[in-house]
PDB file of N, CA and C in Angstrom:
ATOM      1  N   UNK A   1     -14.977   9.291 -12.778  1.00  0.00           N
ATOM      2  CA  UNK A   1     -13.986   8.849 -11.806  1.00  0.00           C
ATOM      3  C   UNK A   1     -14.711   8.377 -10.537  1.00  0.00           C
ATOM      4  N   UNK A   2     -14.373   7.283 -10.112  1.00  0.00           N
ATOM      5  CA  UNK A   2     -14.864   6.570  -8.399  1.00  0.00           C
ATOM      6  C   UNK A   2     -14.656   7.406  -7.758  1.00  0.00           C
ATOM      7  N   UNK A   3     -15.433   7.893  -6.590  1.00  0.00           N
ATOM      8  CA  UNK A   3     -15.195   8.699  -5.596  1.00  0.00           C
ATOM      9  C   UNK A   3     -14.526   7.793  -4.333  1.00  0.00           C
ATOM     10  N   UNK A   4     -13.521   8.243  -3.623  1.00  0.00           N
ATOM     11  CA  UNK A   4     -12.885   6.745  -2.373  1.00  0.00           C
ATOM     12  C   UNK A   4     -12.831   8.015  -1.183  1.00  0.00           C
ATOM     13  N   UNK A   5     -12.973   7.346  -0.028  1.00  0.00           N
ATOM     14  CA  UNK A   5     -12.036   7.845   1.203  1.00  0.00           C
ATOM     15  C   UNK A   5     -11.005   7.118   1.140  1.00  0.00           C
ATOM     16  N   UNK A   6      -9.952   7.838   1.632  1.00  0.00           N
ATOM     17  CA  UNK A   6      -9.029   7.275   1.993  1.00  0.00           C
ATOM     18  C   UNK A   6      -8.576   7.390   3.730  1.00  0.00           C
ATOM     19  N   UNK A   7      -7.744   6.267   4.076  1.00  0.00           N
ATOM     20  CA  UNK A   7      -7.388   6.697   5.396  1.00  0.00           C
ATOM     21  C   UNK A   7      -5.828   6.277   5.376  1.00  0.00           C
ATOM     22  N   UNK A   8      -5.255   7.447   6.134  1.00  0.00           N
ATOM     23  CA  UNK A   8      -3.661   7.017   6.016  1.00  0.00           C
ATOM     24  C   UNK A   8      -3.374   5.923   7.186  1.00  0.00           C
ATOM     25  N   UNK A   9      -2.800   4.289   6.992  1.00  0.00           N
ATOM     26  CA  UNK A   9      -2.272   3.677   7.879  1.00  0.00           C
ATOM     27  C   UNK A   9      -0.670   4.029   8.135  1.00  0.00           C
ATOM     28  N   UNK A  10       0.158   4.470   7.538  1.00  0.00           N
ATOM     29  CA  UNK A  10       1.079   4.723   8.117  1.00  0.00           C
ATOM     30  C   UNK A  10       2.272   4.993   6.829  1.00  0.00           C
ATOM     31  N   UNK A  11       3.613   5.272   7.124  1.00  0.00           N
ATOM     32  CA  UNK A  11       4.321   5.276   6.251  1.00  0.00           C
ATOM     33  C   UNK A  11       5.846   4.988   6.551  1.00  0.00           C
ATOM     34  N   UNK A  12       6.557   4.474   5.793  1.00  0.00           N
ATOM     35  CA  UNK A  12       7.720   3.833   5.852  1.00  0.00           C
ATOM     36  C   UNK A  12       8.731   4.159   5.314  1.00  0.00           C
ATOM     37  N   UNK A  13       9.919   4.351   5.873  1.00  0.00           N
ATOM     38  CA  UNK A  13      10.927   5.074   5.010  1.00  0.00           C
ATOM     39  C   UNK A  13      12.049   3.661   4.320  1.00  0.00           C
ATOM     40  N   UNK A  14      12.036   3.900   3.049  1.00  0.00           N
ATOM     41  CA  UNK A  14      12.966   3.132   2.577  1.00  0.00           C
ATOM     42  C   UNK A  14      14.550   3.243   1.985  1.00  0.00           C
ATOM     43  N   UNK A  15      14.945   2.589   1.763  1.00  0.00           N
ATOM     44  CA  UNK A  15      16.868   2.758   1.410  1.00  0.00           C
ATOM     45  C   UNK A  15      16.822   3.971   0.162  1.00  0.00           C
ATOM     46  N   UNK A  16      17.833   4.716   0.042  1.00  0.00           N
ATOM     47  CA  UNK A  16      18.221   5.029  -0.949  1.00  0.00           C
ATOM     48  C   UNK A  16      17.422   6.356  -1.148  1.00  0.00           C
ATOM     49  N   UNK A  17      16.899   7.016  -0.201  1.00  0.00           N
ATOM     50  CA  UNK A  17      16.035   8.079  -0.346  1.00  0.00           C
ATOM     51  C   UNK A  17      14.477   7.673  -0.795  1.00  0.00           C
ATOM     52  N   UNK A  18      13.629   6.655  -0.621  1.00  0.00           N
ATOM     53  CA  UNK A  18      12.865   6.500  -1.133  1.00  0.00           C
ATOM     54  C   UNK A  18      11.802   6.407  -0.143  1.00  0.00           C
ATOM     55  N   UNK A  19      10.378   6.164  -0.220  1.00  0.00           N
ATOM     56  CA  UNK A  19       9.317   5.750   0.593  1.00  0.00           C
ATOM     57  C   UNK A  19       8.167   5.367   0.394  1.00  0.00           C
ATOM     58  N   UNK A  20       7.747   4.481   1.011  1.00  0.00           N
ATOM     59  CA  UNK A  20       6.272   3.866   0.817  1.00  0.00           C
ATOM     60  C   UNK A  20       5.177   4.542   1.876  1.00  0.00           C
ATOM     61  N   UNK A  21       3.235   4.954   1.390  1.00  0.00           N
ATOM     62  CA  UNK A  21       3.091   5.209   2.158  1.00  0.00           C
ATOM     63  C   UNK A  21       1.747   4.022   2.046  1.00  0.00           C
ATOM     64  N   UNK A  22       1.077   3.958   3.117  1.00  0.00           N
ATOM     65  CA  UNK A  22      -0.080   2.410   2.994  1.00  0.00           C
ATOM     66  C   UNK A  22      -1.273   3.529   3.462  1.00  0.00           C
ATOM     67  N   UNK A  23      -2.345   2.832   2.678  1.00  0.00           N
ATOM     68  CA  UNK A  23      -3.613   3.549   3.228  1.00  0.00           C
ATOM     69  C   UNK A  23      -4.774   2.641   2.784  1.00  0.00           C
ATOM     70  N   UNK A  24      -5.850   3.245   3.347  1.00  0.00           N
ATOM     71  CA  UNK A  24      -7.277   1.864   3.177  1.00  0.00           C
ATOM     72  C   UNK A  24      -7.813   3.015   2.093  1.00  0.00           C
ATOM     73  N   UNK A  25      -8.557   2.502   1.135  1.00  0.00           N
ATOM     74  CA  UNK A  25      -9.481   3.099   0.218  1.00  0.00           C
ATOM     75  C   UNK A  25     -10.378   2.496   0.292  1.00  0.00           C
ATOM     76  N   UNK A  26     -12.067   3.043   0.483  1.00  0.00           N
ATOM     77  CA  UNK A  26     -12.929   2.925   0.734  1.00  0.00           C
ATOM     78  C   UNK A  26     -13.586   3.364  -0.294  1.00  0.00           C
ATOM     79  N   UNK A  27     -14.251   2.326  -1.464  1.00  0.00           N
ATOM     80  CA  UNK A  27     -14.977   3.017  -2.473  1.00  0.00           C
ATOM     81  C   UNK A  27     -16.337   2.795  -1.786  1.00  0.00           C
ATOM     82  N   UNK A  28     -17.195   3.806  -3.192  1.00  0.00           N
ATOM     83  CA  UNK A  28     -18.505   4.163  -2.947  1.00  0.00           C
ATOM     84  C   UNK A  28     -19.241   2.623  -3.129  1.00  0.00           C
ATOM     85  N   UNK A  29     -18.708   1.487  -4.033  1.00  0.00           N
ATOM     86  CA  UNK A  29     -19.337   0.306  -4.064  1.00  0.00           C
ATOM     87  C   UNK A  29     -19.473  -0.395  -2.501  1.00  0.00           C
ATOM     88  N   UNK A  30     -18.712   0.013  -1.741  1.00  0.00           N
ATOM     89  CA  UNK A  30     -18.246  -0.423  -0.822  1.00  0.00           C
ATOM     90  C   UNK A  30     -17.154  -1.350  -0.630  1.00  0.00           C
ATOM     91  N   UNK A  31     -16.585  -1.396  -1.521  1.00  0.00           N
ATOM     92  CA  UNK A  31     -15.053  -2.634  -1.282  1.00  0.00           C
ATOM     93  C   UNK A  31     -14.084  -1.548  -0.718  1.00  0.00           C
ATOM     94  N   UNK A  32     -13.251  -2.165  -0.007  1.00  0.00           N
ATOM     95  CA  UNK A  32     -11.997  -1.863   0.801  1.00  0.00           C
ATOM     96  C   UNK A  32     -11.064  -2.209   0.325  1.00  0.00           C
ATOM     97  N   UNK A  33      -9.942  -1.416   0.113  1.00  0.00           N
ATOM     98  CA  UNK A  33      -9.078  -2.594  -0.296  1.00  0.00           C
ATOM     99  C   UNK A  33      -7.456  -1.158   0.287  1.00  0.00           C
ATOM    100  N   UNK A  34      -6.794  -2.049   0.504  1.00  0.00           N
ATOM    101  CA  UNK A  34      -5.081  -1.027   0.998  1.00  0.00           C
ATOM    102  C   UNK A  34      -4.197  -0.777  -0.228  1.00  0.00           C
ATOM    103  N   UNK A  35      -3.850   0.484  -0.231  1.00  0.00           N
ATOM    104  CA  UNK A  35      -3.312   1.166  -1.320  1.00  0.00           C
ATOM    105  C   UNK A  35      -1.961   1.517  -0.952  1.00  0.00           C
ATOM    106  N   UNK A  36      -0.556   1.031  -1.591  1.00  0.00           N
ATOM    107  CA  UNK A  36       0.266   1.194  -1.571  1.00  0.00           C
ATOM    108  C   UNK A  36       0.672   2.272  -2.199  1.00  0.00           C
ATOM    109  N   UNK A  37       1.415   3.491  -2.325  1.00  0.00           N
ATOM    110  CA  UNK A  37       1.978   4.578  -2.646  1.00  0.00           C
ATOM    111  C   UNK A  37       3.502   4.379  -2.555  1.00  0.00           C
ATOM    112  N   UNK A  38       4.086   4.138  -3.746  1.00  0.00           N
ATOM    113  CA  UNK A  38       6.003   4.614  -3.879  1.00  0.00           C
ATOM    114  C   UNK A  38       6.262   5.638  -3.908  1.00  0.00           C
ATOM    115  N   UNK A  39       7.256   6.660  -3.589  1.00  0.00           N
ATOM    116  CA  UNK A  39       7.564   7.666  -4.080  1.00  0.00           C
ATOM    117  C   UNK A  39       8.858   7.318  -4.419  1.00  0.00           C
ATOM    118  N   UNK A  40       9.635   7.495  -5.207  1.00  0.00           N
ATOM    119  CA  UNK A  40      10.930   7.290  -5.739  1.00  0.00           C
ATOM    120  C   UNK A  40      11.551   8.645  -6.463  1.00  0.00           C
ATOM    121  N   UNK A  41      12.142   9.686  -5.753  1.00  0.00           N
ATOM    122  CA  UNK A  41      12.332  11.433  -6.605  1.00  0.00           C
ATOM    123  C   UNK A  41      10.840  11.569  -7.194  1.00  0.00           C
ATOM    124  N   UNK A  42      10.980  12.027  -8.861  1.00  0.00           N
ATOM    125  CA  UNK A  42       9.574  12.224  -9.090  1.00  0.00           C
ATOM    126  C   UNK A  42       8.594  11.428  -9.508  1.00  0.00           C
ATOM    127  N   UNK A  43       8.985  10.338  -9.459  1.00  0.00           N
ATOM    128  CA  UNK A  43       8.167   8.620  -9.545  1.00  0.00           C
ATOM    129  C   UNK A  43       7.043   8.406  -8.613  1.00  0.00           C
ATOM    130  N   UNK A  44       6.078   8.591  -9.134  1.00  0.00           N
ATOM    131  CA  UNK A  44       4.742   7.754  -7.748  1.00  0.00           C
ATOM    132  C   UNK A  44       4.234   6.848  -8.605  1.00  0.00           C
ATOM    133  N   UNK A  45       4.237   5.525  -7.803  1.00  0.00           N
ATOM    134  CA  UNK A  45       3.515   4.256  -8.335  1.00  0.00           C
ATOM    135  C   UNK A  45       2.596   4.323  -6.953  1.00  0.00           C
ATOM    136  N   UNK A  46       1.598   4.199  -7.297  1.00  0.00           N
ATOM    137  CA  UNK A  46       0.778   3.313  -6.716  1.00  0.00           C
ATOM    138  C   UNK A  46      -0.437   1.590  -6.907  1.00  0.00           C
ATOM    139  N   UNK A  47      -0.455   0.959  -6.088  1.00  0.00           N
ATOM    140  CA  UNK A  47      -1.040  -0.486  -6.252  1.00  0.00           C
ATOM    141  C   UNK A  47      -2.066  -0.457  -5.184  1.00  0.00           C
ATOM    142  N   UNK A  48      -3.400  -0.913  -5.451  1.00  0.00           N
ATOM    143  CA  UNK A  48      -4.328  -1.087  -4.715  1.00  0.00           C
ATOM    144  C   UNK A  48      -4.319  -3.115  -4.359  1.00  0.00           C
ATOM    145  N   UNK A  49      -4.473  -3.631  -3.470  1.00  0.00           N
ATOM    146  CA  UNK A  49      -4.428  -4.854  -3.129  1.00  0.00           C
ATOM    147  C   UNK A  49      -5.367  -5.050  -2.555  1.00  0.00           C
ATOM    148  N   UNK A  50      -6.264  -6.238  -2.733  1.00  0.00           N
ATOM    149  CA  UNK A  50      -7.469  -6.813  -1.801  1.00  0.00           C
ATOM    150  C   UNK A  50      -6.752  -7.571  -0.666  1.00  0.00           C
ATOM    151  N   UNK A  51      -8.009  -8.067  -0.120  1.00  0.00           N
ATOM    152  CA  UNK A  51      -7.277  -8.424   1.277  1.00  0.00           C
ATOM    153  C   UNK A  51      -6.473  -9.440   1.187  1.00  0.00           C
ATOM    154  N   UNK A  52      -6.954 -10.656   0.180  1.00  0.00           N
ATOM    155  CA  UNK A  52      -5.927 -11.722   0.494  1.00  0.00           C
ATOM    156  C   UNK A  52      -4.565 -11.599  -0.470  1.00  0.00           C
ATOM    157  N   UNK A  53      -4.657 -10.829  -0.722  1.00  0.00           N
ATOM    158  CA  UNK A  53      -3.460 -10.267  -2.058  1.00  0.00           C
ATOM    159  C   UNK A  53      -2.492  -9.613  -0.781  1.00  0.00           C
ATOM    160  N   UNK A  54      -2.882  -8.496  -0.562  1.00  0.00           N
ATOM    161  CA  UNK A  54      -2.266  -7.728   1.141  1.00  0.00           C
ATOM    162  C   UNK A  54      -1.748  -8.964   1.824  1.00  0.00           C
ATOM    163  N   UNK A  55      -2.456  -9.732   2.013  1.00  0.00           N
ATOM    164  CA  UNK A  55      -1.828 -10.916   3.129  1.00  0.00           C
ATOM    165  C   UNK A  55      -0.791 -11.757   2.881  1.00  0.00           C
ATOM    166  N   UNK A  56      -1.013 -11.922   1.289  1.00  0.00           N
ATOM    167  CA  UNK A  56      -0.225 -12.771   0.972  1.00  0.00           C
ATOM    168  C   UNK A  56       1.267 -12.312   0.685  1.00  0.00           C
ATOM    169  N   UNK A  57       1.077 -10.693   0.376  1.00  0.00           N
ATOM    170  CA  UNK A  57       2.235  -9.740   0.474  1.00  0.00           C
ATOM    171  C   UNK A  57       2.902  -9.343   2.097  1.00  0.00           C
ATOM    172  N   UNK A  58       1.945  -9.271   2.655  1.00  0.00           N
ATOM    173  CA  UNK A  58       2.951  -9.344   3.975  1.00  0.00           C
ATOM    174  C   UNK A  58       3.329 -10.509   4.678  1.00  0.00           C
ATOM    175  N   UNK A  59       2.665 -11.508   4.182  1.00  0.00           N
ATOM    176  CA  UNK A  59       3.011 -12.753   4.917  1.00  0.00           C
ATOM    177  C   UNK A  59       4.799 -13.107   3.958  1.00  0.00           C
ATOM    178  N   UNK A  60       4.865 -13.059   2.661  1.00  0.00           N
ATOM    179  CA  UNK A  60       6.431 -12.924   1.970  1.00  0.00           C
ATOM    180  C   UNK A  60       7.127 -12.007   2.968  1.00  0.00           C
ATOM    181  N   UNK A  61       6.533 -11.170   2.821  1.00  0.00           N
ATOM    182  CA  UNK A  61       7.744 -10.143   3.479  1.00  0.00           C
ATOM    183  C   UNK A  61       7.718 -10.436   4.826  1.00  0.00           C
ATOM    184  N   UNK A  62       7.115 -11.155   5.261  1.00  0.00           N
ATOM    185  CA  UNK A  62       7.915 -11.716   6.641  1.00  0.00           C
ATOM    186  C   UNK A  62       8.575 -11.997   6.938  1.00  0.00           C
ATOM    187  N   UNK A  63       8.502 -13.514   5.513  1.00  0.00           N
ATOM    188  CA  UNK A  63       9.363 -15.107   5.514  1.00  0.00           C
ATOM    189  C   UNK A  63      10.630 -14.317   5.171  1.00  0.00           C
ATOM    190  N   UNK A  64      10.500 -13.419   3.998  1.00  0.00           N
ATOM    191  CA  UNK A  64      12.431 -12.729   3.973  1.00  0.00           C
ATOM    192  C   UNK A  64      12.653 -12.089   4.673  1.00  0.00           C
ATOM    193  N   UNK A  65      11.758 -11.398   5.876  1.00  0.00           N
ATOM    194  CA  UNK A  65      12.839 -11.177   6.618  1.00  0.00           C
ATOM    195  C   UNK A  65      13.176 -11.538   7.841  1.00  0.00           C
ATOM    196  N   UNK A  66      13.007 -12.915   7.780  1.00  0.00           N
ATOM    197  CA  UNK A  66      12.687 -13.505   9.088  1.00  0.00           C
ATOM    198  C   UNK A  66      13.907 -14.763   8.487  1.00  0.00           C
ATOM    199  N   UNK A  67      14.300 -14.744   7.644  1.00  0.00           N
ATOM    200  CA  UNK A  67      15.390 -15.295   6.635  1.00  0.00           C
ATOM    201  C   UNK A  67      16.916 -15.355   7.650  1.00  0.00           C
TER     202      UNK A  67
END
């Protein structure tokens, strides 16, 4: 198994009882990359995103909600 730090950037509460939490993972190769965490009851998804993947995900979620 990769060994990572992680660092918590923050967390967000979503509709319906649910929540996202965002954090940087720092592997031992040295890549960075921000890790999304769902919790949904007993559901955890998580997605790791590189940077321009991240960008390109918050730059959408702008445009809708800037809609």
């Amino acid at each position: 198994m990769t060994d990572e730090t992680l660092k918590d950037l923050g967390e967000i509460a979503l509709p319906y009882n649910r929540r996202v939490v965002l954090r940087e993972v720092k592997f031992d190769s040295g890549l960075t990359m921000t890790r999304l965490v769902f919790f949904e009851g007993k559901r955890v998804t998580q997605i790791d995103l590189d940077d321009a993947t991240a960008e390109q995900l918050g730059n959408a979620l702008l445009s809708g909600a800037n809609r």
